[in-house]
Protein backbone atom coordinates (compact mmCIF):
# COMPACT_ATOMS: atom_id res chain seq x y z
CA UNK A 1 97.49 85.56 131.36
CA UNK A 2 96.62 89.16 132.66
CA UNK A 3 93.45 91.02 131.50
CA UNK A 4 96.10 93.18 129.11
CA UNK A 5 97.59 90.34 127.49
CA UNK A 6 94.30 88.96 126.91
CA UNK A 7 93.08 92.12 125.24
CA UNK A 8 96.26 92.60 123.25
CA UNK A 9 95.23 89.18 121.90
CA UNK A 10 92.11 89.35 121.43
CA UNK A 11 92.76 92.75 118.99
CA UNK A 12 95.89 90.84 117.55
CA UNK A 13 93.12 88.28 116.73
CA UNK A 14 90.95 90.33 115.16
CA UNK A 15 93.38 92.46 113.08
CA UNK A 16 94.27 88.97 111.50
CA UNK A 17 90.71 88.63 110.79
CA UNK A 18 89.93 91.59 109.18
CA UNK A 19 92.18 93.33 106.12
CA UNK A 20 91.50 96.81 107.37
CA UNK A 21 88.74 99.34 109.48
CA UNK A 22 86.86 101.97 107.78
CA UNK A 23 88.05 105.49 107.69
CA UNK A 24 85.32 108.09 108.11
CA UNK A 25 86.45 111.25 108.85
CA UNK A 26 88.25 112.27 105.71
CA UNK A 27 86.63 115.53 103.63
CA UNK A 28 83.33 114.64 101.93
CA UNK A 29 84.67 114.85 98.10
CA UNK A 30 86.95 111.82 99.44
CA UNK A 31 83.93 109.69 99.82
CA UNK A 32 81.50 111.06 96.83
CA UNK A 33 84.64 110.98 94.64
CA UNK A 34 84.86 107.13 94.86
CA UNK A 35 81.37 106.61 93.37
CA UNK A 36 82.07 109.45 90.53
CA UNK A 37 85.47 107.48 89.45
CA UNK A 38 84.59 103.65 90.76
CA UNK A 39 87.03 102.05 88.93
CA UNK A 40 91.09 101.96 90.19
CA UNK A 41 92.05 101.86 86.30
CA UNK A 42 90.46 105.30 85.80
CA UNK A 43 91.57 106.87 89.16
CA UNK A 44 95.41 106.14 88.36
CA UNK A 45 97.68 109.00 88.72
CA UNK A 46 101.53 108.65 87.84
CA UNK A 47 104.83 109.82 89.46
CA UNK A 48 107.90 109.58 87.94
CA UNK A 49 111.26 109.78 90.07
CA UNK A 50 115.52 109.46 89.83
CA UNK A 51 117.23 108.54 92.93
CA UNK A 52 121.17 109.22 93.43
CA UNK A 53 121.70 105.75 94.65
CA UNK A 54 125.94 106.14 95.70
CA UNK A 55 124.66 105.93 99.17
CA UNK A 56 122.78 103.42 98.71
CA UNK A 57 125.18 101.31 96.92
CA UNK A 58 127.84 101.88 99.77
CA UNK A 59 125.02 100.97 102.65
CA UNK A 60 124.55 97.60 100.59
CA UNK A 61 128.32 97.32 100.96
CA UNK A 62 128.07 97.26 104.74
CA UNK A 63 124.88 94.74 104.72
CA UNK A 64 127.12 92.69 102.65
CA UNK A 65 129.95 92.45 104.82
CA UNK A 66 127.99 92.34 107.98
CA UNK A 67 127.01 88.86 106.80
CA UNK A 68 123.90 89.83 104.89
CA UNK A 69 125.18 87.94 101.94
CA UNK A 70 122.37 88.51 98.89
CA UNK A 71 121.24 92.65 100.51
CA UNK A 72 120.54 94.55 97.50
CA UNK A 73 118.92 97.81 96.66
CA UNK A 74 115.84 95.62 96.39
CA UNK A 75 115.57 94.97 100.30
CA UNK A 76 116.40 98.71 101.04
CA UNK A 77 113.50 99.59 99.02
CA UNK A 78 111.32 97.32 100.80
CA UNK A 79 112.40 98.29 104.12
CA UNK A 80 112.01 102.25 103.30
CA UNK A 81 108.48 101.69 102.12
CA UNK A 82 107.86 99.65 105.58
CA UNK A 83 109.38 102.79 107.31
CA UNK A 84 107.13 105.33 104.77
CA UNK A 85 103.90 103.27 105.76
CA UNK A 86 104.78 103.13 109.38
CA UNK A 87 105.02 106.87 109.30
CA UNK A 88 102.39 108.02 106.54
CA UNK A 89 99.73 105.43 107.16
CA UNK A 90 97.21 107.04 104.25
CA UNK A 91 99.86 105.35 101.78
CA UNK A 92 98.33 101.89 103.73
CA UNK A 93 94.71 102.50 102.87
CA UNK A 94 92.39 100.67 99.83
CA UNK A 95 89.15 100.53 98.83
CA UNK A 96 86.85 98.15 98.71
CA UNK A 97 83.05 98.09 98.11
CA UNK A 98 82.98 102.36 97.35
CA UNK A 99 84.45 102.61 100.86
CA UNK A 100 87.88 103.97 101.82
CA UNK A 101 89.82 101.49 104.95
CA UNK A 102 92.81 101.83 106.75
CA UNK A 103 95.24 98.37 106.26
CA UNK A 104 95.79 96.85 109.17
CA UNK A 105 99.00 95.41 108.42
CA UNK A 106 101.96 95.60 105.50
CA UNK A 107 101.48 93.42 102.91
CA UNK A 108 104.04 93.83 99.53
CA UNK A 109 103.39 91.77 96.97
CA UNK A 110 106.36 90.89 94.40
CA UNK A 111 106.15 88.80 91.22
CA UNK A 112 109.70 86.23 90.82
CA UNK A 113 111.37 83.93 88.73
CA UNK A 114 111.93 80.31 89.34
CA UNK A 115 115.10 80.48 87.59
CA UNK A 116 116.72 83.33 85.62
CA UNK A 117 114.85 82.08 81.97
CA UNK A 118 112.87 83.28 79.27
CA UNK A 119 110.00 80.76 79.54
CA UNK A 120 110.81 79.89 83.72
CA UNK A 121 107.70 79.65 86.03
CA UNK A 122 106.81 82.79 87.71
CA UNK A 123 105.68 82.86 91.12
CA UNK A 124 104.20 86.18 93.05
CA UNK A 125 105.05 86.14 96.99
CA UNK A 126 103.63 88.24 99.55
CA UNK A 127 105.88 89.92 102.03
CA UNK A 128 104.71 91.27 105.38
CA UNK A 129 106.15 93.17 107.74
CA UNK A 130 105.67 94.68 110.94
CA UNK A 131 105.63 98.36 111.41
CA UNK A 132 108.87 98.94 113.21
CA UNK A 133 110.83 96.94 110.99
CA UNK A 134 114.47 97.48 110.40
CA UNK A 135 116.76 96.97 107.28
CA UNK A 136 118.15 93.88 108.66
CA UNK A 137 114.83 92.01 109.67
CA UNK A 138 112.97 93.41 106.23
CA UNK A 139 116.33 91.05 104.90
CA UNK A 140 115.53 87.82 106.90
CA UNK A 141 111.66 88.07 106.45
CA UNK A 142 112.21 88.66 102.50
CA UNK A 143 115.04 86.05 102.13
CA UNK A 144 112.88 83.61 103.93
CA UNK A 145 109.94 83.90 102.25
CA UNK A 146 111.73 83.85 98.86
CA UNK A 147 113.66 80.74 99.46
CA UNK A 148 110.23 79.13 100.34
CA UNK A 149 109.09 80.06 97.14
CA UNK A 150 111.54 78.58 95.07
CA UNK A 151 111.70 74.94 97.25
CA UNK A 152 107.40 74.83 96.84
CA UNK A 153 104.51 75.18 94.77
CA UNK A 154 102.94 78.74 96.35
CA UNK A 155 99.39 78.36 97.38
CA UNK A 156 97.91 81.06 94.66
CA UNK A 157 100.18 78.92 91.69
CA UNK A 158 97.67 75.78 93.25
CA UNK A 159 94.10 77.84 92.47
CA UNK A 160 95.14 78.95 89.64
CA UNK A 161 96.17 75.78 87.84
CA UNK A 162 92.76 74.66 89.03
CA UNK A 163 90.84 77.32 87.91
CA UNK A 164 92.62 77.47 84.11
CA UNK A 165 91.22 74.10 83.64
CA UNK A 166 87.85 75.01 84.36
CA UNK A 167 85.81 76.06 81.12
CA UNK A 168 85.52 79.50 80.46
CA UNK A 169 81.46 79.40 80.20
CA UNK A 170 81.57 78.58 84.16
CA UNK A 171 84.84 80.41 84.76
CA UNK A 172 83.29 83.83 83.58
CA UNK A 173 80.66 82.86 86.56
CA UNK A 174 83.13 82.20 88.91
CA UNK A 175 84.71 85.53 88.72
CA UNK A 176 82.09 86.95 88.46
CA UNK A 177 81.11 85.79 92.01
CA UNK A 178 84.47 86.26 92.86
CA UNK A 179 84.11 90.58 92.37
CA UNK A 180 81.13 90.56 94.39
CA UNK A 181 82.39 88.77 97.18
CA UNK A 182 85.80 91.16 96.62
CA UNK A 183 83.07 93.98 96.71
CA UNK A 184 81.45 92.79 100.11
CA UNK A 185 84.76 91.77 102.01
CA UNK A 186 83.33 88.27 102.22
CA UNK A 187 86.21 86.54 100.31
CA UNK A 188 87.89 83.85 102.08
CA UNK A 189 90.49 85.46 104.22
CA UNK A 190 92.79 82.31 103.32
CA UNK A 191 92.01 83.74 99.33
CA UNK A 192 93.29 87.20 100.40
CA UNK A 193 96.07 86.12 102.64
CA UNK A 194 97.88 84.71 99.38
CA UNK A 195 96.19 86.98 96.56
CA UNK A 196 98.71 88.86 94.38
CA UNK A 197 95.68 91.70 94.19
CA UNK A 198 94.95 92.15 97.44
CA UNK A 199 97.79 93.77 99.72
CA UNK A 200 99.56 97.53 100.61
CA UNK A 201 101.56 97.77 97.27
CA UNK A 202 103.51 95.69 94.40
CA UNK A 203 107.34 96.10 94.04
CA UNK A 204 109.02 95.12 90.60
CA UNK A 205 113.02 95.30 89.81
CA UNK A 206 112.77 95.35 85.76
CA UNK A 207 117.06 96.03 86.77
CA UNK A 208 117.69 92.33 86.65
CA UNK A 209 116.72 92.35 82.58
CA UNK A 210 118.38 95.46 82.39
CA UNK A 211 115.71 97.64 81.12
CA UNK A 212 113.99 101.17 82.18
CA UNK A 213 111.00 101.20 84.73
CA UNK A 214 107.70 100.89 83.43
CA UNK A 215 104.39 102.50 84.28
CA UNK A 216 102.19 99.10 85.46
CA UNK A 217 98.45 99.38 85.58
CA UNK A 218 96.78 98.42 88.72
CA UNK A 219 94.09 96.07 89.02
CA UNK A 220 90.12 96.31 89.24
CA UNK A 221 90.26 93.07 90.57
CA UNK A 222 91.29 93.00 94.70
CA UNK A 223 92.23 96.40 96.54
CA UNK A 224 96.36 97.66 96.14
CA UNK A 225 96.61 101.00 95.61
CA UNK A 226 100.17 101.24 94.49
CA UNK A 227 102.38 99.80 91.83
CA UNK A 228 106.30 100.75 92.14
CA UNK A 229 108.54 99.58 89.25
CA UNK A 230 112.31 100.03 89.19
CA UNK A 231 114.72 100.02 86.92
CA UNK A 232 118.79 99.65 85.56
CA UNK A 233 121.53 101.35 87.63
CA UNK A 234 123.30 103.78 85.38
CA UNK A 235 126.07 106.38 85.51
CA UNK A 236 126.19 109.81 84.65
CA UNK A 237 128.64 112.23 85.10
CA UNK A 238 127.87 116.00 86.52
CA UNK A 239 130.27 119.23 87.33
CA UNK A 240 130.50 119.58 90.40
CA UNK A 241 130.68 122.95 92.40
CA UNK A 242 134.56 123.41 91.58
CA UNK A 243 133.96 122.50 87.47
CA UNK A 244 134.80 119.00 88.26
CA UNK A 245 133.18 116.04 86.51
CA UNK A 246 132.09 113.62 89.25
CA UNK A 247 130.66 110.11 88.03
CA UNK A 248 126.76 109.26 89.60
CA UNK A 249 124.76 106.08 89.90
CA UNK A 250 121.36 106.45 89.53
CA UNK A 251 117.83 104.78 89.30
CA UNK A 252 114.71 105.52 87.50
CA UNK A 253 111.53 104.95 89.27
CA UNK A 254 107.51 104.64 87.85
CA UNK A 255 105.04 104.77 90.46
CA UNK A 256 101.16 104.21 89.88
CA UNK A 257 98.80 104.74 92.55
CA UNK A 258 94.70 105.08 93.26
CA UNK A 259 94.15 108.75 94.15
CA UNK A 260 91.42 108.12 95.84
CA UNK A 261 93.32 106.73 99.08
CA UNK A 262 94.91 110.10 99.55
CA UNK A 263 95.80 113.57 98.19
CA UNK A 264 98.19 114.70 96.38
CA UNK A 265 99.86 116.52 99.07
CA UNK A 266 99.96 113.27 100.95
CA UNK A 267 101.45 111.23 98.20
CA UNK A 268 104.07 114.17 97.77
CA UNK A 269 105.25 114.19 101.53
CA UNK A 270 105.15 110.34 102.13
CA UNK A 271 107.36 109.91 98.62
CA UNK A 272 109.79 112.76 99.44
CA UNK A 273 110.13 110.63 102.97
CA UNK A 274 110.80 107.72 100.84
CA UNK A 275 113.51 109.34 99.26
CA UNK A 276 115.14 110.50 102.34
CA UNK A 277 115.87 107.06 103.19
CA UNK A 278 117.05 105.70 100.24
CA UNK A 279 119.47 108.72 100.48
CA UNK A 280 120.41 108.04 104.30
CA UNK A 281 119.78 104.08 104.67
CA UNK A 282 121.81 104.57 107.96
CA UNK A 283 117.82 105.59 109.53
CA UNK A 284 116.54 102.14 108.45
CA UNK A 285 119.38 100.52 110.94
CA UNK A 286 116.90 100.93 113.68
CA UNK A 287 113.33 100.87 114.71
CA UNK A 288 110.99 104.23 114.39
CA UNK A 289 110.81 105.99 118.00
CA UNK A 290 107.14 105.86 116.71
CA UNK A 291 104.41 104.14 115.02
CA UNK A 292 101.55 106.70 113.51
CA UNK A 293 98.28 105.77 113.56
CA UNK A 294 95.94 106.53 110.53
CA UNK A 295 92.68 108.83 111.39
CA UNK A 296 89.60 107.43 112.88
């Protein structure tokens, strides 16, 4: 092995290790704001979005026939959000302990059912991807990890079927002590590796029950920043430039995120980049020419 390959290793090793570095050279009011609103409930701000989705719809067509069987809207979500971080890294950071870190990887968390019932299990899966992931590989990586889900008892269902039989005298202790580690970055990194509350963002399709998009809270509890919710597909006609009616498929998005990660002129750039590639999918096909760093 050659001293590079070694190194490459070596910071490979510790990236595992570690959720994230600390970013320090952000403006002042970045880090005195995070001690003046210390709680991720109270530092929610809300975007609301519609996305013309007849591209999309037609790009899921291809995936299909390609031999991508079960591609939905779903995975091109996913993989334009892996494209939006690897571009517009603030969208990747959290906060943990009053202290503002840059993610070192992409971690989506998504909630699932067992089976398509009103009282079936549900089961949250994390998803990560690398960086320079395309359409077709966020596919494979989601499939996989989905199908694993359904065929096995997930590691986070385990803990907490042991911890609901614990009395809630000593449970009210145990997560208690289970903030302050949170707070000091001590938790087990096997705890955060499969905690729902811990991760870059959470995706939720409420199109499946056939309902609008909600706006979800996000948790005290852990360190995700953002919360995207989607909803039904649904037409609606418009005139067109001639006077013509012409029939459109649309989506209704909620978004809630932490403002303290980034700006708003950040949020507003990285989202309208999100947008572009729902609307041209055909970008996702292959990998970025680049991956952008966040600031020291």
């Amino acid at each position: 092995m050659t001293k590079e390959e070694k190194k490459m290793q070596k910071e490979l090793k510790n990236k595992n290790k570690k959720e994230g570095r600390r970013v320090r050279s952000l403006d002042p009011m970045h880090y005195v704001g995070i001690y003046l609103m210390d709680q991720r409930t109270a530092s929610s701000n809300y975007f609301t979005g519609t996305i013309d989705i007849g591209v999309a719809e037609e790009y899921v067509k291809k995936m299909r026939e390609k031999g991508l069987k079960e591609f939905s809207v779903m995975h091109l979500y996913l993989a334009a959000f892996v494209r939006m971080y690897s571009q517009h890294p603030e969208m990747n950071r959290f906060i943990r302990g009053h202290r503002i870190y840059a993610r070192n990887n992409i971690e989506i968390a998504m909630t699932i059912k067992k089976e398509m019932k009103l009282n079936a299990d549900d089961t949250v899966i994390k998803l990560v991807y690398e960086p320079d992931a395309t359409a077709e590989e966020v596919y494979h990586i989601t499939q996989k990890v989905i199908s694993d889900a359904l065929n096995e008892e997930e590691d986070f269902d385990k803990i907490v079927k042991l911890l609901n039989k614990i009395p809630r005298c000593i449970m009210r202790i145990i997560a208690w002590f289970l903030k302050k580690l949170d707070y000091y970055g001590i938790l087990p990194r096997d705890l955060v590796k499969v905690s729902p509350f811990h991760g870059s963002m959470v995706i939720t399709s409420l199109a499946s029950l056939g309902i609008p998009p909600i706006y979800h809270h996000l948790y005290d509890f852990g360190n995700i920043p953002i919360f995207f919710a989607f909803g039904k597909r649904y037409n609606k006609y418009e005139t067109n430039k001639e006077g013509t009616p012409e029939k459109h498929a649309y989506m209704d998005y909620r978004i809630t995120c932490d403002e303290r990660i980034a700006d708003g002129h950040a949020y507003s750039v990285a989202l309208r980049y999100f947008n572009v590639l729902v609307r041209k999918p055909e970008l996702l096909d292959t990998p970025p020419e680049k991956i952008v760093e966040d600031i020291p």
